[in-house]
C-alpha atoms as a PDB file:
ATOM      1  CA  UNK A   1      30.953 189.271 -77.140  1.00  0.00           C
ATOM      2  CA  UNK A   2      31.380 191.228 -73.800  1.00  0.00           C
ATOM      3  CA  UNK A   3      28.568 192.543 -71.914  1.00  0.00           C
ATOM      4  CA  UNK A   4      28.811 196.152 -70.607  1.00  0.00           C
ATOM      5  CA  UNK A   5      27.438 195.859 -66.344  1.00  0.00           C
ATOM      6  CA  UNK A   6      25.982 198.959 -65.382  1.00  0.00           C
ATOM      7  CA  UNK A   7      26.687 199.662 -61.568  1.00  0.00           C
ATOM      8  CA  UNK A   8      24.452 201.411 -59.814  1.00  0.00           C
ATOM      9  CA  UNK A   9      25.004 203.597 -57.259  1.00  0.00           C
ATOM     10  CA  UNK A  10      22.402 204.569 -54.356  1.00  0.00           C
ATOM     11  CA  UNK A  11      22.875 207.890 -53.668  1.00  0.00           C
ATOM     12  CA  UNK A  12      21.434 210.483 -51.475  1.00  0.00           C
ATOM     13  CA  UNK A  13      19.853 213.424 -52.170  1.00  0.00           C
ATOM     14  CA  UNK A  14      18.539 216.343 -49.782  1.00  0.00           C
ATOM     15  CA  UNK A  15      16.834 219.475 -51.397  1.00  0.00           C
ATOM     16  CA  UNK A  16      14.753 221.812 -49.275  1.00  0.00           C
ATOM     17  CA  UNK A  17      14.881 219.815 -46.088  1.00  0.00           C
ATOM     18  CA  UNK A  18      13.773 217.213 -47.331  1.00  0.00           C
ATOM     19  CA  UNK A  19      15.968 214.033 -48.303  1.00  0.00           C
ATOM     20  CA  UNK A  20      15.246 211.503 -51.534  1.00  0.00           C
ATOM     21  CA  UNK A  21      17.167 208.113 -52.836  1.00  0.00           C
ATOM     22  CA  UNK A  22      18.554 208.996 -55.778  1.00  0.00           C
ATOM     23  CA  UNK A  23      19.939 205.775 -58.345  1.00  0.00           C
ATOM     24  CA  UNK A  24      22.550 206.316 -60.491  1.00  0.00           C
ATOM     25  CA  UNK A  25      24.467 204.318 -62.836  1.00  0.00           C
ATOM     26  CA  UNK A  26      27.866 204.126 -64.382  1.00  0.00           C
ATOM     27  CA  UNK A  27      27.903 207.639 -66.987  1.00  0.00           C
ATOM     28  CA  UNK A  28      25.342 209.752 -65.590  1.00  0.00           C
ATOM     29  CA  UNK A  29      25.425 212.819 -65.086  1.00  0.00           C
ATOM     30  CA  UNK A  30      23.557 214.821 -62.160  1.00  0.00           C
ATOM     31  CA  UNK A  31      22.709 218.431 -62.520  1.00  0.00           C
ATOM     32  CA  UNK A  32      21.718 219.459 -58.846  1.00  0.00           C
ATOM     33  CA  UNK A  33      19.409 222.604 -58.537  1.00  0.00           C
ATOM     34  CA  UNK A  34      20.848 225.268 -56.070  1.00  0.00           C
ATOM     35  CA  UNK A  35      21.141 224.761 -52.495  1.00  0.00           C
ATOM     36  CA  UNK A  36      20.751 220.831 -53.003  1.00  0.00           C
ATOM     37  CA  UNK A  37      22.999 218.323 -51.655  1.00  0.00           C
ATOM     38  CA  UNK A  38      24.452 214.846 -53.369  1.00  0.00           C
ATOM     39  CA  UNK A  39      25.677 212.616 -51.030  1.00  0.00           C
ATOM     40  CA  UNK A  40      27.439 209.686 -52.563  1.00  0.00           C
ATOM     41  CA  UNK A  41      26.738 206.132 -51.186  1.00  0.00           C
ATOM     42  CA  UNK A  42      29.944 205.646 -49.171  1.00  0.00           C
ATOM     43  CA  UNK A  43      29.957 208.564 -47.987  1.00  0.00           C
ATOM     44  CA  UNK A  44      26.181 208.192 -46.683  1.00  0.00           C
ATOM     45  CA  UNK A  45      27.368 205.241 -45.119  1.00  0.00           C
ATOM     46  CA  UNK A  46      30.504 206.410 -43.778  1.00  0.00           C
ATOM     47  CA  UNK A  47      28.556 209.332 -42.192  1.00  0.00           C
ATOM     48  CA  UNK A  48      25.885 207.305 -40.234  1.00  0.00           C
ATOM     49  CA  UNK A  49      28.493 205.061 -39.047  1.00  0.00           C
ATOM     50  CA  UNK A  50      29.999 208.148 -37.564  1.00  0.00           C
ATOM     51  CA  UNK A  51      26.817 209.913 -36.398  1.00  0.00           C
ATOM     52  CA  UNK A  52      25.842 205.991 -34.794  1.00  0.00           C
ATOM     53  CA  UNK A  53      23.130 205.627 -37.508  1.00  0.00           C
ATOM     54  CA  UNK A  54      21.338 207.065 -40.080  1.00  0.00           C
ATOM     55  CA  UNK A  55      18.316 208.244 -38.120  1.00  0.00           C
ATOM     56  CA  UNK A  56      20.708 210.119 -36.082  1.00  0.00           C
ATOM     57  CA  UNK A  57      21.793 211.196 -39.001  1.00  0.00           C
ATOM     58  CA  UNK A  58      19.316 212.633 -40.547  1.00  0.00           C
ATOM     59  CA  UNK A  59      17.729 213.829 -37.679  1.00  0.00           C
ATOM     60  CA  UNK A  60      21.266 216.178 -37.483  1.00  0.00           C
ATOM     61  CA  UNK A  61      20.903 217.064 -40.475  1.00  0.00           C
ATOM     62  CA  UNK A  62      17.514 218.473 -39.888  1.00  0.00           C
ATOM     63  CA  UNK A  63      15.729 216.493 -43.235  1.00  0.00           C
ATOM     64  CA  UNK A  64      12.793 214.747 -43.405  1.00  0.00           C
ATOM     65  CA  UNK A  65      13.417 211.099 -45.347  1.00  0.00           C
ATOM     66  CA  UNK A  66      11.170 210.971 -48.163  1.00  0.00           C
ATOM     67  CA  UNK A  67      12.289 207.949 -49.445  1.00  0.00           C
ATOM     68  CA  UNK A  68       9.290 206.180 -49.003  1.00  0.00           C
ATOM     69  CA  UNK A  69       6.792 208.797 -50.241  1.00  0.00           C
END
């Protein structure tokens, strides 16, 4: 008996501004509202190593991080 592992992916979302965490796992699907952004997790990570760090990041990107609201 095999156990399916559901991976779960921490994704970024920015909507409005303003940017939220966003946890996925393996099969969902992710309708985004218009003018909303997914970022996938490598690629969020890939893009604050490049901008040297994620409040550099964001703070090019112009969002407020609501991820602890």
């Amino acid at each position: 008996m095999g156990v399916d592992i559901l991976m779960a992916s921490h994704d970024i979302l920015i909507r409005s501004g303003w940017l939220w965490a966003l946890d996925r796992s393996d099969g969902d699907v992710t309708g985004l509202p218009e003018g909303a952004s997914l970022i996938l997790e490598n690629d969020w990570k890939q893009m604050c190593e490049a901008a040297g760090g994620e409040k550099a990041l964001i703070a090019a990107l112009g969002a407020e991080d609501m991820r602890d609201e």
